[in-house]
Protein backbone atom coordinates (compact mmCIF):
# COMPACT_ATOMS: atom_id res chain seq x y z
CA UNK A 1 39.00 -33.00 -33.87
CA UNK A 2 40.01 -29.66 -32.34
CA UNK A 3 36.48 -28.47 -33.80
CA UNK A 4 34.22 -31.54 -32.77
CA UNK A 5 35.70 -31.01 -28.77
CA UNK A 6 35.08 -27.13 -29.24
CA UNK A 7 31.46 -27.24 -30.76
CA UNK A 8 30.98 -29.79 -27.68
CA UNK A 9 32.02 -27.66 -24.82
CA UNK A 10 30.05 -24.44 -26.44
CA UNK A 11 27.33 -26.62 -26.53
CA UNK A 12 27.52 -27.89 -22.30
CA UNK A 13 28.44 -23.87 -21.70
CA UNK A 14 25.08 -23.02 -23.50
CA UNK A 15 22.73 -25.66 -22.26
CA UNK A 16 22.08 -24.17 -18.86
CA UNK A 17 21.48 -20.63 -20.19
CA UNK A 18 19.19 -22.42 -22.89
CA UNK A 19 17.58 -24.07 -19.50
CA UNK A 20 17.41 -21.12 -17.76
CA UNK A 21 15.57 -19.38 -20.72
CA UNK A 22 12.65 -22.29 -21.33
CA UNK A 23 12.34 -22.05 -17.40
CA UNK A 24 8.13 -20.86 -17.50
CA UNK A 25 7.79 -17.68 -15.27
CA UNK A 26 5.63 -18.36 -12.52
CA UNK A 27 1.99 -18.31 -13.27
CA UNK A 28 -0.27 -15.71 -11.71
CA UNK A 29 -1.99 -18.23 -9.21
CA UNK A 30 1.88 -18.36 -7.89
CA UNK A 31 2.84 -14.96 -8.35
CA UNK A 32 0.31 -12.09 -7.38
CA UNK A 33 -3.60 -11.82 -7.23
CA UNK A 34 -4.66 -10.51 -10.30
CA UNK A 35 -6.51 -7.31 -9.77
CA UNK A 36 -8.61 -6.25 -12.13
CA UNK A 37 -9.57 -2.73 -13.34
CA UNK A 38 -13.87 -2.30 -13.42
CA UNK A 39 -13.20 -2.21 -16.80
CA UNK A 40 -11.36 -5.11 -16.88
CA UNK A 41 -14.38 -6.95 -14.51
CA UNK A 42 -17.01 -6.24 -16.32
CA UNK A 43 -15.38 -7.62 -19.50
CA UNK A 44 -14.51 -10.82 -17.85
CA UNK A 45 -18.04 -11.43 -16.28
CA UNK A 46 -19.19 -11.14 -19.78
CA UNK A 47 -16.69 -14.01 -21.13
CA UNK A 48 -17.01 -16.51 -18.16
CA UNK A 49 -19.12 -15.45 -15.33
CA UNK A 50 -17.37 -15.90 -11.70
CA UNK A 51 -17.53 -14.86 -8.05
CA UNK A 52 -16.03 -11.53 -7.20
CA UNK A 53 -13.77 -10.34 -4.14
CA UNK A 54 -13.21 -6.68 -4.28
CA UNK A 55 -10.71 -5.21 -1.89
CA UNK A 56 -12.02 -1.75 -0.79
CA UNK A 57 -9.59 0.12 0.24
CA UNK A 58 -8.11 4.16 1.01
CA UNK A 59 -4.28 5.35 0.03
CA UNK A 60 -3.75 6.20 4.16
CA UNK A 61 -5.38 3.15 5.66
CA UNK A 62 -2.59 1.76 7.93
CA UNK A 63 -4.04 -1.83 8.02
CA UNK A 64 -4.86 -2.16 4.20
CA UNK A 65 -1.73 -1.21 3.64
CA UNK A 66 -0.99 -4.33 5.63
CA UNK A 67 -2.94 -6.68 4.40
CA UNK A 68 -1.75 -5.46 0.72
CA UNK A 69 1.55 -6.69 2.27
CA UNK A 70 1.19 -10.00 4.07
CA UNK A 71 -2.24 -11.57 3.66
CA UNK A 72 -2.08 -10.41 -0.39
CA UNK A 73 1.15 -11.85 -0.51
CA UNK A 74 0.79 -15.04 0.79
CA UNK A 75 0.82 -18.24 -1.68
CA UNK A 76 -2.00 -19.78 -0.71
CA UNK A 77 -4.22 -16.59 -0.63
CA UNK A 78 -2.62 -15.68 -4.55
CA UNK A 79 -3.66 -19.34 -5.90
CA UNK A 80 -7.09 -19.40 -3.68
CA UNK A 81 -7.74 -16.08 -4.72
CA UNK A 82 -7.39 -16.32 -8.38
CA UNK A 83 -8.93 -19.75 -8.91
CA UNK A 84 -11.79 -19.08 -7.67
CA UNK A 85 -12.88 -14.85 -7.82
CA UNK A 86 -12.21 -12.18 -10.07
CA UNK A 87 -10.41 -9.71 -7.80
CA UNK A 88 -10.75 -6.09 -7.89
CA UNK A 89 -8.56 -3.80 -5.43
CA UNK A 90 -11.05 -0.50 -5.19
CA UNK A 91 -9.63 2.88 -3.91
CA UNK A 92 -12.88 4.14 -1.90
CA UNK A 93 -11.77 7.53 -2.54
CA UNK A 94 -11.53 7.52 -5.89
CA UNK A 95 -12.46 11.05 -7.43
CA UNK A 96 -13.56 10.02 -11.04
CA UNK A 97 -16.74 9.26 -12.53
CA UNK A 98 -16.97 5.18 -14.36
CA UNK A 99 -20.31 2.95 -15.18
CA UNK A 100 -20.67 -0.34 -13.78
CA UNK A 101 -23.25 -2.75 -13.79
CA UNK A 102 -25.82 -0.02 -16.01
CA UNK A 103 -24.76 2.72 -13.36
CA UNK A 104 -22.72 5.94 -12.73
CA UNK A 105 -20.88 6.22 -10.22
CA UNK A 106 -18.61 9.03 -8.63
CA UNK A 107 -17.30 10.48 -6.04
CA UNK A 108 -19.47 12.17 -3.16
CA UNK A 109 -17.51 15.10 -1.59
CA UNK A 110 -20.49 15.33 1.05
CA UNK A 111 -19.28 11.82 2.30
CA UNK A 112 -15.97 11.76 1.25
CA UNK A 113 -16.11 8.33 -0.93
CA UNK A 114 -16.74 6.85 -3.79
CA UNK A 115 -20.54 6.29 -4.26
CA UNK A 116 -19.87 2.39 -5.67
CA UNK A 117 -17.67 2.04 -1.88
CA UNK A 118 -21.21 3.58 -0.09
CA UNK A 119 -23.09 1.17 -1.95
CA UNK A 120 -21.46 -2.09 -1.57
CA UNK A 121 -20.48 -1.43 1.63
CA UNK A 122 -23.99 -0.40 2.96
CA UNK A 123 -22.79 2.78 3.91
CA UNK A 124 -20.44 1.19 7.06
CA UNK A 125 -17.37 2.95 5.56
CA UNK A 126 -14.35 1.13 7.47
CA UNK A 127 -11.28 0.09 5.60
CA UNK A 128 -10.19 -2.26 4.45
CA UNK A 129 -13.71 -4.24 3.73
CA UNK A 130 -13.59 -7.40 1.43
CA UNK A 131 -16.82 -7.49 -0.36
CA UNK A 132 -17.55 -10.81 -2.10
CA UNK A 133 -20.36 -11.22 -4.65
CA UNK A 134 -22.00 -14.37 -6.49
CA UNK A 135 -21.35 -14.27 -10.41
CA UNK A 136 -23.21 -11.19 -11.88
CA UNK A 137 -22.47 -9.40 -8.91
CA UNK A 138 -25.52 -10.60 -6.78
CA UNK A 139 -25.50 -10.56 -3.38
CA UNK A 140 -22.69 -8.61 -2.14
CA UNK A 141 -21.57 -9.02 1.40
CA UNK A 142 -19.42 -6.59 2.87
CA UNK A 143 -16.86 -8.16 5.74
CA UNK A 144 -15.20 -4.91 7.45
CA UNK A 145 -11.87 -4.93 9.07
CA UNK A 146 -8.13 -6.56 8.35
CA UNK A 147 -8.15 -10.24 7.59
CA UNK A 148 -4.94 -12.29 8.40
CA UNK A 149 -4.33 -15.12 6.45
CA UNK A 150 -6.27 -17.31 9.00
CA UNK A 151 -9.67 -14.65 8.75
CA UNK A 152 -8.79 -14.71 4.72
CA UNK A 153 -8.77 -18.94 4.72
CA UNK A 154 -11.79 -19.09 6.77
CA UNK A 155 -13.97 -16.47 4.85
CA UNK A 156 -13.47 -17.65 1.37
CA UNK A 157 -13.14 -21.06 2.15
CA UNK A 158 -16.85 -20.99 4.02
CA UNK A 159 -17.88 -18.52 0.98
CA UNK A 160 -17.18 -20.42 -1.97
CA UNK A 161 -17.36 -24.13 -0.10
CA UNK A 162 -20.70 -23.66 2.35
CA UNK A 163 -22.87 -21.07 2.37
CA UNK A 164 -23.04 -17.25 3.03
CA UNK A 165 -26.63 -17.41 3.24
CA UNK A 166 -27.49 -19.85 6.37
CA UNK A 167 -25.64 -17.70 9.63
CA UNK A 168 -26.37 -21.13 11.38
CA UNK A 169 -23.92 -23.27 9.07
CA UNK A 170 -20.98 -20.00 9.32
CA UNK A 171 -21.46 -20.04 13.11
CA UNK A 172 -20.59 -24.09 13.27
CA UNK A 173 -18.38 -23.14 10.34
CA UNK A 174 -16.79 -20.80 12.26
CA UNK A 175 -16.05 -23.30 15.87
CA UNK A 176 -14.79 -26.70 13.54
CA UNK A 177 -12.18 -24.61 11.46
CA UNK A 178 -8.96 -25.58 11.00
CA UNK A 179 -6.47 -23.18 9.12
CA UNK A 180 -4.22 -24.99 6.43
CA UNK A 181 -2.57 -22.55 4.51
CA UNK A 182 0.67 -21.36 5.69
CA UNK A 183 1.23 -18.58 7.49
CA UNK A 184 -2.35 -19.13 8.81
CA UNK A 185 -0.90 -19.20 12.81
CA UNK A 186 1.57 -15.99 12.56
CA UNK A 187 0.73 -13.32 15.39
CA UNK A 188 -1.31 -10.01 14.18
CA UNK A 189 0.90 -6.82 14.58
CA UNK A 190 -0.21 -3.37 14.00
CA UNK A 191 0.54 -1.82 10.64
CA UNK A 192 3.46 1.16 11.29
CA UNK A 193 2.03 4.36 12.91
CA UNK A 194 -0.98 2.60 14.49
């Protein structure tokens, strides 16, 4: 009997730690944006062809910094985000050379970035810039300057839901908005040393 009451409470002690172990870990649309590498991109456009956001980005940009911080970090960005693009952070001044989409690209001392960051962003270097592209990387539009989680809602949700192509339909767009993700109302503050 001694056994049978023994075998029982081993059994309640290891249920919760059994529990705790089957508990899934939180899928990537609820933990992070998945960046990609342009490696990584290119591979993926190949298997199932989707819209791309690519963060461009420096290492001393106060304000990308920031946005790495809150509007990357916010839930509703992550699952947006990675339901709907393939996401690419890009470091503008990145000094090696790497193909993409049948072309070399490098870095240009002259203008101190990344040739890929000069094209996609028109040459208007301003950090950060979200560029967003159609499937195949057509039509890239480059959107300069820090998005909250308000200017991130509003630009994705009019990019993937409307149309980027009609200014007339982002303009009304634009005045019958209303945020819905959390976090959407907080106040902007500076990044640190701004």
């Amino acid at each position: 009997m001694k056994r049978i009451i023994l075998f029982a409470v081993a059994l309640l002690m290891m249920s919760p730690v059994v529990m705790a172990k089957r508990k899934k870990a939180p899928s990537p649309t609820e933990a992070h944006i998945v960046w990609l590498t342009m490696d990584e991109l290119q591979v993926k456009m190949k298997e199932k062809p989707k819209r791309v956001y690519m963060d461009m980005y420096t290492d001393w940009c106060g304000w990308c910094k920031k946005m790495e911080a809150t509007t990357f970090s916010n839930p509703d960005v992550i699952k947006y985000m990675n339901e709907n693009f393939y996401c690419v952070r890009f470091n503008c001044e990145r000094k090696d050379t790497f193909r993409f989409m049948g072309k070399e690209y490098y870095f240009d001392p002259a203008k101190k970035t990344n040739t890929l960051a000069a094209d996609l962003m028109r040459g208007q270097m301003s950090y950060p810039t979200s560029v967003f592209m159609e499937p195949y990387y057509q039509n890239p539009m480059p959107v300069p300057g820090y998005q909250d989680v308000r200017g991130m809602e509003l630009l994705v949700r009019f990019y993937c839901e409307v149309s980027v192509k009609n200014q007339q339909q982002w303009e009304a767009y634009q005045k019958s908005f209303k945020p819905t993700w959390a976090g959407s109302s907080e106040p902007i503050t500076p990044p640190a040393g701004h």
